[in-house]
N, C-alpha and C. Protein backbone atom coordinates (compact mmCIF):
# COMPACT_ATOMS: atom_id res chain seq x y z
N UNK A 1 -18.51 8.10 -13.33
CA UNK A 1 -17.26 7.73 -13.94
C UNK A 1 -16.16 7.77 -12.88
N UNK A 2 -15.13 6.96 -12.90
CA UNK A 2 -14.14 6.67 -12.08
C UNK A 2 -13.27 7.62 -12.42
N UNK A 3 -12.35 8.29 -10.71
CA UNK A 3 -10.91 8.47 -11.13
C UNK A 3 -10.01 7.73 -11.03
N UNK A 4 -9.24 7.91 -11.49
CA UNK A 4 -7.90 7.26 -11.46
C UNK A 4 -6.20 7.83 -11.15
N UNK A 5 -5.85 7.15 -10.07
CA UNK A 5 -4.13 7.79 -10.00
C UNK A 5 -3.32 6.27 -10.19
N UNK A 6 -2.04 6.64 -10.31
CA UNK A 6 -1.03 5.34 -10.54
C UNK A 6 -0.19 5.40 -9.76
N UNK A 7 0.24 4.73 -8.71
CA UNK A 7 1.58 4.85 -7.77
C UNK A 7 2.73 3.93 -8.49
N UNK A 8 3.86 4.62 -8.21
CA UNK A 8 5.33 4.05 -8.76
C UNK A 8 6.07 4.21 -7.25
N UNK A 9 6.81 2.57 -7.47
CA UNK A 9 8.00 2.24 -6.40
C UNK A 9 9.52 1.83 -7.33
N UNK A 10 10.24 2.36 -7.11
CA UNK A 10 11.54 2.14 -7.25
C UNK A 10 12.57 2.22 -6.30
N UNK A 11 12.38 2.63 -5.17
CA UNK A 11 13.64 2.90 -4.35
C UNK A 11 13.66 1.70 -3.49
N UNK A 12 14.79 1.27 -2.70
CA UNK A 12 14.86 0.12 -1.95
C UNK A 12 14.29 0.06 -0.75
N UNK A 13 13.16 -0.87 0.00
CA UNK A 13 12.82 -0.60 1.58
C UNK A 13 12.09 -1.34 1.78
N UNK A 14 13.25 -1.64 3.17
CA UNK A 14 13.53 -3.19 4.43
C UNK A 14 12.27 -3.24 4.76
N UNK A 15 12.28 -4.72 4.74
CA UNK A 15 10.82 -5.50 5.52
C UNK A 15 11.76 -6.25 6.31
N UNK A 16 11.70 -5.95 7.30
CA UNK A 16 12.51 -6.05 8.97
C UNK A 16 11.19 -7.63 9.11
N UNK A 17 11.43 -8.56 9.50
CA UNK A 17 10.88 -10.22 9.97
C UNK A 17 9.63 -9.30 11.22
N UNK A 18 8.90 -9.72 10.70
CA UNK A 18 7.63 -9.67 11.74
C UNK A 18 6.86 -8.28 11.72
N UNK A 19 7.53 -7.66 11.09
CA UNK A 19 7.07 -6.31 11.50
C UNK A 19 6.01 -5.89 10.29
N UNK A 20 5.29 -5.22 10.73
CA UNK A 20 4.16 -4.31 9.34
C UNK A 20 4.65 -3.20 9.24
N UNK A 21 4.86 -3.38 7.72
CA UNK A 21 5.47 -2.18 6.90
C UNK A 21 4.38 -1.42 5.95
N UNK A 22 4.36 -0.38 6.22
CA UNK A 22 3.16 0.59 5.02
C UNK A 22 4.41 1.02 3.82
N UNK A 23 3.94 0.16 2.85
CA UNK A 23 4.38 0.48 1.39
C UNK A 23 4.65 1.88 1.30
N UNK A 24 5.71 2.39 0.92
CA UNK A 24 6.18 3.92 0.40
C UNK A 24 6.31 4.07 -0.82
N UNK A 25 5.58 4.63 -1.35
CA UNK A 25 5.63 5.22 -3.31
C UNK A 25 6.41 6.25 -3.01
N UNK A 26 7.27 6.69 -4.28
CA UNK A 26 7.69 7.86 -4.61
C UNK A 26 7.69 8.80 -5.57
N UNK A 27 6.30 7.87 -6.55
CA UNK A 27 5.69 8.79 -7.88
C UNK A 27 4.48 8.65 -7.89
N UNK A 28 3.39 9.65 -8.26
CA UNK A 28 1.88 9.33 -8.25
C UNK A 28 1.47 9.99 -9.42
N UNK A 29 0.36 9.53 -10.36
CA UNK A 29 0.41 10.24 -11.57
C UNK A 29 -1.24 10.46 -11.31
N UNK A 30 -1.43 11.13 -11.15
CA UNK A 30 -3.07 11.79 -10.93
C UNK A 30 -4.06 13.17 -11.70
N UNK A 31 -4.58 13.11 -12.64
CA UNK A 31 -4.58 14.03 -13.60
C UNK A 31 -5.87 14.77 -12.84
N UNK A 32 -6.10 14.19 -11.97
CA UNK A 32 -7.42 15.09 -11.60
C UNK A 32 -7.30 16.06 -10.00
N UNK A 33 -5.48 15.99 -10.23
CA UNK A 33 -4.85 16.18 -8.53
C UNK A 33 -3.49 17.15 -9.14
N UNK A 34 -3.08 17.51 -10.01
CA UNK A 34 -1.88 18.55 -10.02
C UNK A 34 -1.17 17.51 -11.12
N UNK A 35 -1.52 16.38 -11.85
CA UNK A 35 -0.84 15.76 -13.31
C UNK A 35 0.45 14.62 -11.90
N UNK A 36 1.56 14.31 -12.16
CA UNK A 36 2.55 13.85 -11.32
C UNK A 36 3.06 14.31 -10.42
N UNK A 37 3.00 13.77 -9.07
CA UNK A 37 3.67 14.31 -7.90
C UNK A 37 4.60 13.31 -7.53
N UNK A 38 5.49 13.79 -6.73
CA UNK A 38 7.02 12.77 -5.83
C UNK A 38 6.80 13.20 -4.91
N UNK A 39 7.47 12.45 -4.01
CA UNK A 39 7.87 12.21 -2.49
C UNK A 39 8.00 11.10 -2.11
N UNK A 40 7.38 11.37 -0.52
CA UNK A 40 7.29 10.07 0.03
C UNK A 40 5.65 9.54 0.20
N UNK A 41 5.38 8.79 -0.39
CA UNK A 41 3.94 8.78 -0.43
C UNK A 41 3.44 7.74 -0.30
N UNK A 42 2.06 7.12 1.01
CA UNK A 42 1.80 6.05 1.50
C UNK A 42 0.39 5.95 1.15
N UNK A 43 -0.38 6.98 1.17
CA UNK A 43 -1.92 6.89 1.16
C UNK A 43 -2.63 6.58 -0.35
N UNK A 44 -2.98 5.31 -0.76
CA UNK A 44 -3.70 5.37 -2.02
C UNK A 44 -4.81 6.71 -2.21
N UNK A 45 -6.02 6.68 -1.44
CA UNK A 45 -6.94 7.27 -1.59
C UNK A 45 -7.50 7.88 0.05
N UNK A 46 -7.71 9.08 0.17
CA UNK A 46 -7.92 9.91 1.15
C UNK A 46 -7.73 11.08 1.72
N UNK A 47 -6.30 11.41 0.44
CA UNK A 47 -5.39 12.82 0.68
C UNK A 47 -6.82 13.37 0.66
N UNK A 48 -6.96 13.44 -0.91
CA UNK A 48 -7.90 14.71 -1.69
C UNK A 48 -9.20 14.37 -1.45
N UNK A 49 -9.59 13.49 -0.82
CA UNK A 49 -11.01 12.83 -0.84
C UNK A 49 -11.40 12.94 0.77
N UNK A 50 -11.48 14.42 0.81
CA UNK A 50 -11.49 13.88 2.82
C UNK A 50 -13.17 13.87 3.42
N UNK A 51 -14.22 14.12 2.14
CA UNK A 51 -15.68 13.22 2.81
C UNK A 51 -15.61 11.69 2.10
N UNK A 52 -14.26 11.03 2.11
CA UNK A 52 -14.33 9.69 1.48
C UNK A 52 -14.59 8.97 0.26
N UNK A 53 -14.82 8.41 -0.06
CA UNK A 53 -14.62 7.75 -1.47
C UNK A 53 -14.46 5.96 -1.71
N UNK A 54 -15.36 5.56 -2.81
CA UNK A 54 -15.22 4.30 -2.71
C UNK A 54 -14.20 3.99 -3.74
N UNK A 55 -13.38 2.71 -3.51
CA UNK A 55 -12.28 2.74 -4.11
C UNK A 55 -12.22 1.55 -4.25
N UNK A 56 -11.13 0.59 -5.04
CA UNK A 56 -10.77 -0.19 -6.41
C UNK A 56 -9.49 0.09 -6.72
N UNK A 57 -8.64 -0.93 -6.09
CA UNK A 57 -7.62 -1.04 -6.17
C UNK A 57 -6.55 -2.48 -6.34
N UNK A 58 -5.66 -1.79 -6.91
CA UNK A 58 -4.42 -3.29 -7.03
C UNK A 58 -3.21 -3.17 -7.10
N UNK A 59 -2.43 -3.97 -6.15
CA UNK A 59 -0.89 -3.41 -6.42
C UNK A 59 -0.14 -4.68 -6.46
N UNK A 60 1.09 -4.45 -7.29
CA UNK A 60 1.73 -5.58 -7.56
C UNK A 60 3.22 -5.10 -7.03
N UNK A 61 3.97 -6.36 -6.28
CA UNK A 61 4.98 -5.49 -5.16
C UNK A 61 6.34 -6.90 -5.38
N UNK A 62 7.42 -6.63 -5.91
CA UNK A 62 8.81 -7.31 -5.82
C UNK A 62 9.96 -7.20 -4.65
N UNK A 63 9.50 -8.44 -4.14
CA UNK A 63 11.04 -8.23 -2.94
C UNK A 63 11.73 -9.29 -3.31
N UNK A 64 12.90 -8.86 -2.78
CA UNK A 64 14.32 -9.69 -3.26
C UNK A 64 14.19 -9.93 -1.27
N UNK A 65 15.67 -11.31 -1.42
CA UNK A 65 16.05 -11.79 -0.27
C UNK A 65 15.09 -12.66 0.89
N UNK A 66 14.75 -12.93 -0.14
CA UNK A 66 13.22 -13.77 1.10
C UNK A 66 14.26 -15.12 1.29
N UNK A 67 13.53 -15.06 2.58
CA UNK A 67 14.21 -16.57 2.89
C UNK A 67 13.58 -17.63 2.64
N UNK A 68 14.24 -18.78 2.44
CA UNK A 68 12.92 -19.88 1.90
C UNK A 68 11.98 -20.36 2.85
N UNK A 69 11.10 -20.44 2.08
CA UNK A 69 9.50 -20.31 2.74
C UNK A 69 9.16 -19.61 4.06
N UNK A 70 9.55 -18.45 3.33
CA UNK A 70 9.18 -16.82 3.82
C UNK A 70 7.26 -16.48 3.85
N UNK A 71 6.70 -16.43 4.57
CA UNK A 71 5.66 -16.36 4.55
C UNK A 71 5.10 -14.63 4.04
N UNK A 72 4.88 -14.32 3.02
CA UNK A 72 4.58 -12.54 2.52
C UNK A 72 3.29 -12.49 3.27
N UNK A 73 3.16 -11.05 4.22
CA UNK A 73 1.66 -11.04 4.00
C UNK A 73 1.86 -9.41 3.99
N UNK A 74 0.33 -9.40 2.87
CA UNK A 74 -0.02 -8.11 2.29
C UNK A 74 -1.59 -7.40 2.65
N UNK A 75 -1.77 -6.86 2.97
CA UNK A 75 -2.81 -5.96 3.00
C UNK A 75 -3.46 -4.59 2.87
N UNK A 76 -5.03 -4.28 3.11
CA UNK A 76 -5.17 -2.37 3.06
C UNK A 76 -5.30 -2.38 4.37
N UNK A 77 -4.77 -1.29 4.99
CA UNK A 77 -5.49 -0.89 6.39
C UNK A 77 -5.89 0.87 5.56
N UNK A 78 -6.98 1.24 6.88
CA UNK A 78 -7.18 1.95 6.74
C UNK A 78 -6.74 2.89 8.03
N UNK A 79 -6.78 4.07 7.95
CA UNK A 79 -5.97 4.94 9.38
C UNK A 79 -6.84 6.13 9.45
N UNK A 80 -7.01 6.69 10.38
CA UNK A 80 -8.02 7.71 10.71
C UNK A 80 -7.01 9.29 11.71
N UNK A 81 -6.92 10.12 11.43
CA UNK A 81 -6.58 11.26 12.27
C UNK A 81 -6.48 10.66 13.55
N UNK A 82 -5.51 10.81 14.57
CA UNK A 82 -5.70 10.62 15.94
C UNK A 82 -5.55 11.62 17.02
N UNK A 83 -5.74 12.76 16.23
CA UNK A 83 -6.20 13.91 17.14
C UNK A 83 -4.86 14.87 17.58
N UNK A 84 -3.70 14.14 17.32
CA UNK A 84 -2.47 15.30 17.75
C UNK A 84 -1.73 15.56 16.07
N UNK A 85 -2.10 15.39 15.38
CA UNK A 85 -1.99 15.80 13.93
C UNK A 85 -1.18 14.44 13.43
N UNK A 86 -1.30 13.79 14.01
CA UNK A 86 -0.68 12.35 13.08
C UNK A 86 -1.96 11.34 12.74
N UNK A 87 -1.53 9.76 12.44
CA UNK A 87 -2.71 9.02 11.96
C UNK A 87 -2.35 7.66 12.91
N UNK A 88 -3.81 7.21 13.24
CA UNK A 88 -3.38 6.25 13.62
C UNK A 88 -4.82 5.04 12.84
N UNK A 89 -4.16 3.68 13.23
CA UNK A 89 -4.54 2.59 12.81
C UNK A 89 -6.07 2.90 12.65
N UNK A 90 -7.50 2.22 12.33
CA UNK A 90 -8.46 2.19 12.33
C UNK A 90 -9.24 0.89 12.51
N UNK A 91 -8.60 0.39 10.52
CA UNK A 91 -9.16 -0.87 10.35
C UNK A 91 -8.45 -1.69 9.69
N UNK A 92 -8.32 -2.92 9.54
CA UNK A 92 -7.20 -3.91 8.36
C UNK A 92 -8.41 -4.87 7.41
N UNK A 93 -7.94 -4.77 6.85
CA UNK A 93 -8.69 -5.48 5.71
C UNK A 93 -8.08 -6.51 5.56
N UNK A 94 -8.78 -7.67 5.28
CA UNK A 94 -8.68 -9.17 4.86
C UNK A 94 -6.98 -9.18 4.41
N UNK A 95 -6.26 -9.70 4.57
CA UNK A 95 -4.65 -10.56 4.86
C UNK A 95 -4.59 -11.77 3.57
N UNK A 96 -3.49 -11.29 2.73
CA UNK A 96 -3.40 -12.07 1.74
C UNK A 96 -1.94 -12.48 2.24
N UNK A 97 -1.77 -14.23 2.21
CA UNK A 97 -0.60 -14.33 2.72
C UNK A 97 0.00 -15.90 2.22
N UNK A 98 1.18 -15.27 0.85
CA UNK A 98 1.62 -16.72 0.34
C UNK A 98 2.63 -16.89 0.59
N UNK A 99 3.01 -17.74 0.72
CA UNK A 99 4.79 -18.75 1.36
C UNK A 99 5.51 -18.45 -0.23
N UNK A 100 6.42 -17.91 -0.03
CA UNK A 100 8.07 -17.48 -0.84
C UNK A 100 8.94 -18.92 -0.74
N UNK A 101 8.94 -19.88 -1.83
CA UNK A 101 10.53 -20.65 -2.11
C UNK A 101 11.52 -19.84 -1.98
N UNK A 102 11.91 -18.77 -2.02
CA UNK A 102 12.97 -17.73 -1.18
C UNK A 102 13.93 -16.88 -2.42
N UNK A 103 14.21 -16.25 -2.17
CA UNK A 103 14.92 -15.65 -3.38
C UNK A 103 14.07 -14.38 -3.35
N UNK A 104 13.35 -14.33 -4.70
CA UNK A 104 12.97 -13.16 -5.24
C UNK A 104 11.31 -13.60 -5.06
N UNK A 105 10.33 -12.89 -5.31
CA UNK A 105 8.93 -12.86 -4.98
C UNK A 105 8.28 -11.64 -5.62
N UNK A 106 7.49 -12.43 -6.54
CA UNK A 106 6.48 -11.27 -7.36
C UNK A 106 4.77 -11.36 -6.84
N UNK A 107 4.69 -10.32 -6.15
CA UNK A 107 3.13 -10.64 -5.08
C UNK A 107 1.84 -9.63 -5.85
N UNK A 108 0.90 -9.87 -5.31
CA UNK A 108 -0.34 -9.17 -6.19
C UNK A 108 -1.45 -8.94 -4.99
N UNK A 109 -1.80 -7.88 -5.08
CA UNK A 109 -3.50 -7.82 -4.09
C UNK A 109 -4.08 -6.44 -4.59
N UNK A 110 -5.66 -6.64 -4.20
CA UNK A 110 -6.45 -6.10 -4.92
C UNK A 110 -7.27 -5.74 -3.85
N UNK A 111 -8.06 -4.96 -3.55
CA UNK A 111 -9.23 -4.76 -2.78
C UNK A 111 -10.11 -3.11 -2.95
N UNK A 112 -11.99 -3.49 -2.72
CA UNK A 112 -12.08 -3.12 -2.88
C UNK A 112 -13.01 -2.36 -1.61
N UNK A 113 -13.53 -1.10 -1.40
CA UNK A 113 -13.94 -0.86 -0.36
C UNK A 113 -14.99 0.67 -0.22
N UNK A 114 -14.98 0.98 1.04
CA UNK A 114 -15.55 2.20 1.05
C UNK A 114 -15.50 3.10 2.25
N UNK A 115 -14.62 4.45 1.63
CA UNK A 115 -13.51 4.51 2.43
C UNK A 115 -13.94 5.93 3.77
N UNK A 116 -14.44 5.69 4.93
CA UNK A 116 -15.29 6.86 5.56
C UNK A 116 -14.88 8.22 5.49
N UNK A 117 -15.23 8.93 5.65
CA UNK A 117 -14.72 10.89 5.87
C UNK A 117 -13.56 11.11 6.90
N UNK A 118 -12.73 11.61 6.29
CA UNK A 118 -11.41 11.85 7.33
C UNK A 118 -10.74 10.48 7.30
N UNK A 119 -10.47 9.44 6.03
CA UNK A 119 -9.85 8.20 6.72
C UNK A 119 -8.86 8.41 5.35
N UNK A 120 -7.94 7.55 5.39
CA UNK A 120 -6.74 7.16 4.44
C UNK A 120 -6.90 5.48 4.31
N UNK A 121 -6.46 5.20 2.99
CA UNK A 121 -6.06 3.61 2.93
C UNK A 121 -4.62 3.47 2.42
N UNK A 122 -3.61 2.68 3.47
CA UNK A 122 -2.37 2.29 2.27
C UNK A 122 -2.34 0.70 2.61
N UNK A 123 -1.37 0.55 1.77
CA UNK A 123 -1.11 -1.07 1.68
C UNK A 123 0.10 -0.88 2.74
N UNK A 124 -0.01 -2.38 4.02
CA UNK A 124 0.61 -2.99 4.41
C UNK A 124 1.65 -3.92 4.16
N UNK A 125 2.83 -4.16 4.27
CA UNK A 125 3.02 -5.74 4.49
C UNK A 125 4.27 -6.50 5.46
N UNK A 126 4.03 -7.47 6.00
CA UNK A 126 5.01 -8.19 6.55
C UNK A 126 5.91 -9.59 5.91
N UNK A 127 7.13 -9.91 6.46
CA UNK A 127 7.48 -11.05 6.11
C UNK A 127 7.76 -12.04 6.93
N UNK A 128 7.49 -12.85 7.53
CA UNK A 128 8.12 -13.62 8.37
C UNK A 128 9.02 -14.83 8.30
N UNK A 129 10.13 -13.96 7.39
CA UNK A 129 11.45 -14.37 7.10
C UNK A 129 12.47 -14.85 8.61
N UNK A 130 13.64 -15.03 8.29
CA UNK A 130 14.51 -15.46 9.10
C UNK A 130 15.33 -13.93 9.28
N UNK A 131 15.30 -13.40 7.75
CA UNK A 131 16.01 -12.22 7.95
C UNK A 131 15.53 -11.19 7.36
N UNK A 132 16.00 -9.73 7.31
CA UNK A 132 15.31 -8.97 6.50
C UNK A 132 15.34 -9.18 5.05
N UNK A 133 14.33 -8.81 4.47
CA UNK A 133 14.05 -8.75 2.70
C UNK A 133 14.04 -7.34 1.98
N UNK A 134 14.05 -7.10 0.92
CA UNK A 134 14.17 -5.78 0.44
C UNK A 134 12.59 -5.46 -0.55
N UNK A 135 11.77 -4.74 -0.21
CA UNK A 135 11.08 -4.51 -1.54
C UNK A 135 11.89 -3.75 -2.42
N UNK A 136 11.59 -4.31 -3.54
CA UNK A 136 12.97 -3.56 -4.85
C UNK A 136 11.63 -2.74 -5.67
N UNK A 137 10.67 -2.88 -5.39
CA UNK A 137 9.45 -2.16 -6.92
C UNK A 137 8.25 -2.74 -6.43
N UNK A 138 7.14 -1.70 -6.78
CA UNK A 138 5.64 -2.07 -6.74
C UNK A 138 4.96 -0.85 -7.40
N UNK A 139 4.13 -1.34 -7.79
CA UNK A 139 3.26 -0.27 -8.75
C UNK A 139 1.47 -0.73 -8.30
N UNK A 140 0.77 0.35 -8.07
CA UNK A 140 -0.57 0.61 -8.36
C UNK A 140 -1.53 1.55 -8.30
N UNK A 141 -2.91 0.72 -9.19
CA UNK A 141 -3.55 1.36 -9.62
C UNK A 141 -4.47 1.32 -8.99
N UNK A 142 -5.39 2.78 -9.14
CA UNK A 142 -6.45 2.94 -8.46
C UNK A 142 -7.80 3.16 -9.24
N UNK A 143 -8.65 3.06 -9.05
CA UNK A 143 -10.01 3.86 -9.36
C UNK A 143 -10.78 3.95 -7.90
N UNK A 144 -11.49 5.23 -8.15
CA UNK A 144 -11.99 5.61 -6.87
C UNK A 144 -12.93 6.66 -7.58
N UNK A 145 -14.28 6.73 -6.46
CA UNK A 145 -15.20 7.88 -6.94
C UNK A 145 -15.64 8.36 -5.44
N UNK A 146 -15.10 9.65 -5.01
CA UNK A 146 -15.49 10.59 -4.38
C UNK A 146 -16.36 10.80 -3.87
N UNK A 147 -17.10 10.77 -2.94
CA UNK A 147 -18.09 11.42 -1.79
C UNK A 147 -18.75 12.80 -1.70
């Protein structure tokens, strides 16, 4: 049987033109992890799961200010310990990437995987706007089963 947590975005944050941005949640609702936690929170699946876990996921993400035909691209990477107590890059997963008429943009991606011992997955994304864009909200869900 699957677990499940839910990530919540509400606060505002810049997607700077070209650059890869790791999605920041600031609510997680996880009943099999302490019920709801806050902060600043990037990692879908890997905190609590550190011999890994296969996982099933989808997030749906709103930015305002796109410029017209703003190219979104979204993805999972995955990141591994890099030995001085931070994380670094590992692997990127397949690049979902649709052109914005400009304004506002309601985006979607899903993936599913299997995630090694000691690794993290968050969602990526870039814009390659003219100028910066704002993500205003994104929400997702997970299922994942443990190692």
């Amino acid at each position: 049987m699957p677990r499940h947590r839910r990530f919540e975005k509400d606060r505002a944050q810049t997607l700077t033109p070209g650059e890869w941005t790791s999605l920041e949640f600031e609510t997680v609702v996880d009943a099999d992890h302490g019920g709801t936690s806050t902060g600043s929170l990037y990692s879908l699946v890997g905190v609590n799961e550190p011999d890994g876990a296969l996982y099933d996921f989808s997030v749906g993400v709103t930015i305002s200010d796109l410029s017209a035909g703003a190219e979104v691209q979204i993805r999972a990477t995955e990141y591994e310990p890099d030995g001085d107590g931070g994380w670094r890059y590992a692997r990127n997963r397949p690049v979902d990437s649709p052109v914005q008429a400009g304004g506002n943009g309601h985006f979607t991606y899903t993936w599913k995987g299997n995630l090694a011992k000691g690794r993290r997955v968050r969602v990526r994304l870039a814009q390659q706007g003219d100028t910066a864009a704002t993500i205003v909200s994104a929400t997702a869900d997970v299922f994942y089963w443990p190692k």
